[in-house]
Protein backbone atom coordinates (compact mmCIF):
# COMPACT_ATOMS: atom_id res chain seq x y z
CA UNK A 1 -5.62 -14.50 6.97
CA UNK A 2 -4.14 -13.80 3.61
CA UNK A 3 -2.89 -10.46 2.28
CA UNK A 4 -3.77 -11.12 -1.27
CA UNK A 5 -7.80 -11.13 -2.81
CA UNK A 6 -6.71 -14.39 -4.88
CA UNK A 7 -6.18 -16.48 -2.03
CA UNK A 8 -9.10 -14.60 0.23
CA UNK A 9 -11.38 -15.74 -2.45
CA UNK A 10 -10.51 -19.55 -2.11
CA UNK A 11 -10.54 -19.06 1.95
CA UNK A 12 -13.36 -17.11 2.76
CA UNK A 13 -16.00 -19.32 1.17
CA UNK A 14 -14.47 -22.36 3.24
CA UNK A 15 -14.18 -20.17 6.61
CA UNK A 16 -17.95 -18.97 6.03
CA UNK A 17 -19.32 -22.56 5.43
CA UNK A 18 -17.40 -24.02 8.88
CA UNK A 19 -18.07 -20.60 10.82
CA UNK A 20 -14.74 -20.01 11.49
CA UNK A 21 -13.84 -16.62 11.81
CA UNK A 22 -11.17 -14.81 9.19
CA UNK A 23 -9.47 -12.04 9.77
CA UNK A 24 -7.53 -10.54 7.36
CA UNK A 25 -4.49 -7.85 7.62
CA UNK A 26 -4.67 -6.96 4.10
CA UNK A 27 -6.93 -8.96 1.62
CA UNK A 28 -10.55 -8.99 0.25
CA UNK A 29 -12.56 -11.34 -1.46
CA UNK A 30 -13.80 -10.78 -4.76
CA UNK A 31 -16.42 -13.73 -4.38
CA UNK A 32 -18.89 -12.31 -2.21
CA UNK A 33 -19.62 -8.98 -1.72
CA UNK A 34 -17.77 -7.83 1.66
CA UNK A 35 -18.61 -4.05 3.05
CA UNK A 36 -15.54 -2.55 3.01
CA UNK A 37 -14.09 0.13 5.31
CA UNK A 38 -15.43 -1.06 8.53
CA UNK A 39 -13.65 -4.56 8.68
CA UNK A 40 -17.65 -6.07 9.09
CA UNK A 41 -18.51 -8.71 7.03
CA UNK A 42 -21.79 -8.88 4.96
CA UNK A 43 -24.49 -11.54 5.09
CA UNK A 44 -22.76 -13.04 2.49
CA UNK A 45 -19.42 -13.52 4.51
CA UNK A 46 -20.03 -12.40 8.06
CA UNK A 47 -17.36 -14.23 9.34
CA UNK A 48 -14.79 -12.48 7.11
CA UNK A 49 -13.01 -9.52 8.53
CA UNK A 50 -10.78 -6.76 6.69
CA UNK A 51 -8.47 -4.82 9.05
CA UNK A 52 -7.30 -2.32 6.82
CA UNK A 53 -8.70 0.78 5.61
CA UNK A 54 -10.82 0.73 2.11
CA UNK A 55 -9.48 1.42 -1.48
CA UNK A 56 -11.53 4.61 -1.22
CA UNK A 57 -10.16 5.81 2.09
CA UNK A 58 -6.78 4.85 1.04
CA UNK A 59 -7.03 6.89 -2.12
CA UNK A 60 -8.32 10.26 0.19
CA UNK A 61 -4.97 9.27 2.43
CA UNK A 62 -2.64 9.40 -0.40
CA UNK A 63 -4.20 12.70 -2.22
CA UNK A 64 -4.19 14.31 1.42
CA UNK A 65 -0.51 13.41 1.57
CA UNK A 66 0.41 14.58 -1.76
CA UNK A 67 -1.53 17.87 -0.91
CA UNK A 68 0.77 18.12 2.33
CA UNK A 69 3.18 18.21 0.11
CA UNK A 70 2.43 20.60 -2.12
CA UNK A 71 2.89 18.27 -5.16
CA UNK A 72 0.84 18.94 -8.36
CA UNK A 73 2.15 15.66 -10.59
CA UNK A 74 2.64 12.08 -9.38
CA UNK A 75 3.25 8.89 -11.24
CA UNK A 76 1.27 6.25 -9.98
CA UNK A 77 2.24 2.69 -10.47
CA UNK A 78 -0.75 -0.17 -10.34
CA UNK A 79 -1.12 -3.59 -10.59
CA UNK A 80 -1.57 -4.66 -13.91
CA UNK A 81 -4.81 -6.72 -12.70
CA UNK A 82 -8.46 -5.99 -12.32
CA UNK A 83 -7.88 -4.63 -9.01
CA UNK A 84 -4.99 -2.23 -9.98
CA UNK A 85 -7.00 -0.63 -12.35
CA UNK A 86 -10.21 0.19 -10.46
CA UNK A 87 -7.96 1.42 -7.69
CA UNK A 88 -6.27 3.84 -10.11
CA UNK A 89 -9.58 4.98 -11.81
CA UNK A 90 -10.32 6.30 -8.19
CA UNK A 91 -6.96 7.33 -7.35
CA UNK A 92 -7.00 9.81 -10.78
CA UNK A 93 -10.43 10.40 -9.71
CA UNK A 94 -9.77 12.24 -6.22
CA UNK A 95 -6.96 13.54 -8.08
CA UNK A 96 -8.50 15.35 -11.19
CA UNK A 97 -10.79 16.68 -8.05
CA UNK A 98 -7.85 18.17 -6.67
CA UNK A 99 -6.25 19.47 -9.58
CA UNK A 100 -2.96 16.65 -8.88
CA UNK A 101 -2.23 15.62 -12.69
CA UNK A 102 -1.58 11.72 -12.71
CA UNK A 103 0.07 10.54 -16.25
CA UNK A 104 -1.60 7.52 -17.59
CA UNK A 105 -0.72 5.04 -14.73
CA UNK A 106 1.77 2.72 -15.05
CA UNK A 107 1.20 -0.99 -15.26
CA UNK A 108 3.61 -3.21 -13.35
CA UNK A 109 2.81 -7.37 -13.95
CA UNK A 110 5.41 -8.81 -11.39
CA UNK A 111 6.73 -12.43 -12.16
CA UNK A 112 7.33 -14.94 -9.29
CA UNK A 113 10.09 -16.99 -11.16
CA UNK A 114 12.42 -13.61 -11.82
């Protein structure tokens, strides 16, 4: 499957309506509602599959790691798209929780034809 939600999005409605299974190492899909965490599809996909962990338990990861550390600032770099954003709204979340200051988050827009 795909690693990016753009092209999950165009796949997984085609994989549901054959019933052809789609696993994917990375991506979600924005069109349907998928549970997230468990890799388990919903009744809306159920032949979709995510084998990665969740935005939320990725954000726990990283504030565990930066607690390991001992670090009480980091700069955070996100996606300058939908999905960047709402992952860095949770990221600063778990991180104001912690006391770990995160400037505003910085917004990175990569071009393809660079």
């Amino acid at each position: 499957g795909p690693l990016w939600a753009s092209v999950g999005d165009i796949v997984a409605p085609l994989a549901n309506k054959a019933q052809l299974p789609f696993i994917s190492p990375a991506a979600f899909t924005t069109a349907f509602h998928v549970t997230q965490g468990s890799g388990i599809g919903s009744n809306d996909v159920p032949y979709f599959r995510r084998v990665c962990c969740n935005n939320t338990r990725n954000a726990e990861l990283l504030i565990s790691m930066v607690k390991e550390y001992r670090w009480s600032r980091i700069a955070v770099f996100v996606a300058d798209n939908a999905y960047g954003h709402s992952s860095s709204q949770l990221l600063s979340s778990l991180a104001r929780q912690n006391n770990i200051i995160i400037p505003k988050p910085i917004p990175v827009s990569p071009k393809l034809d660079a």
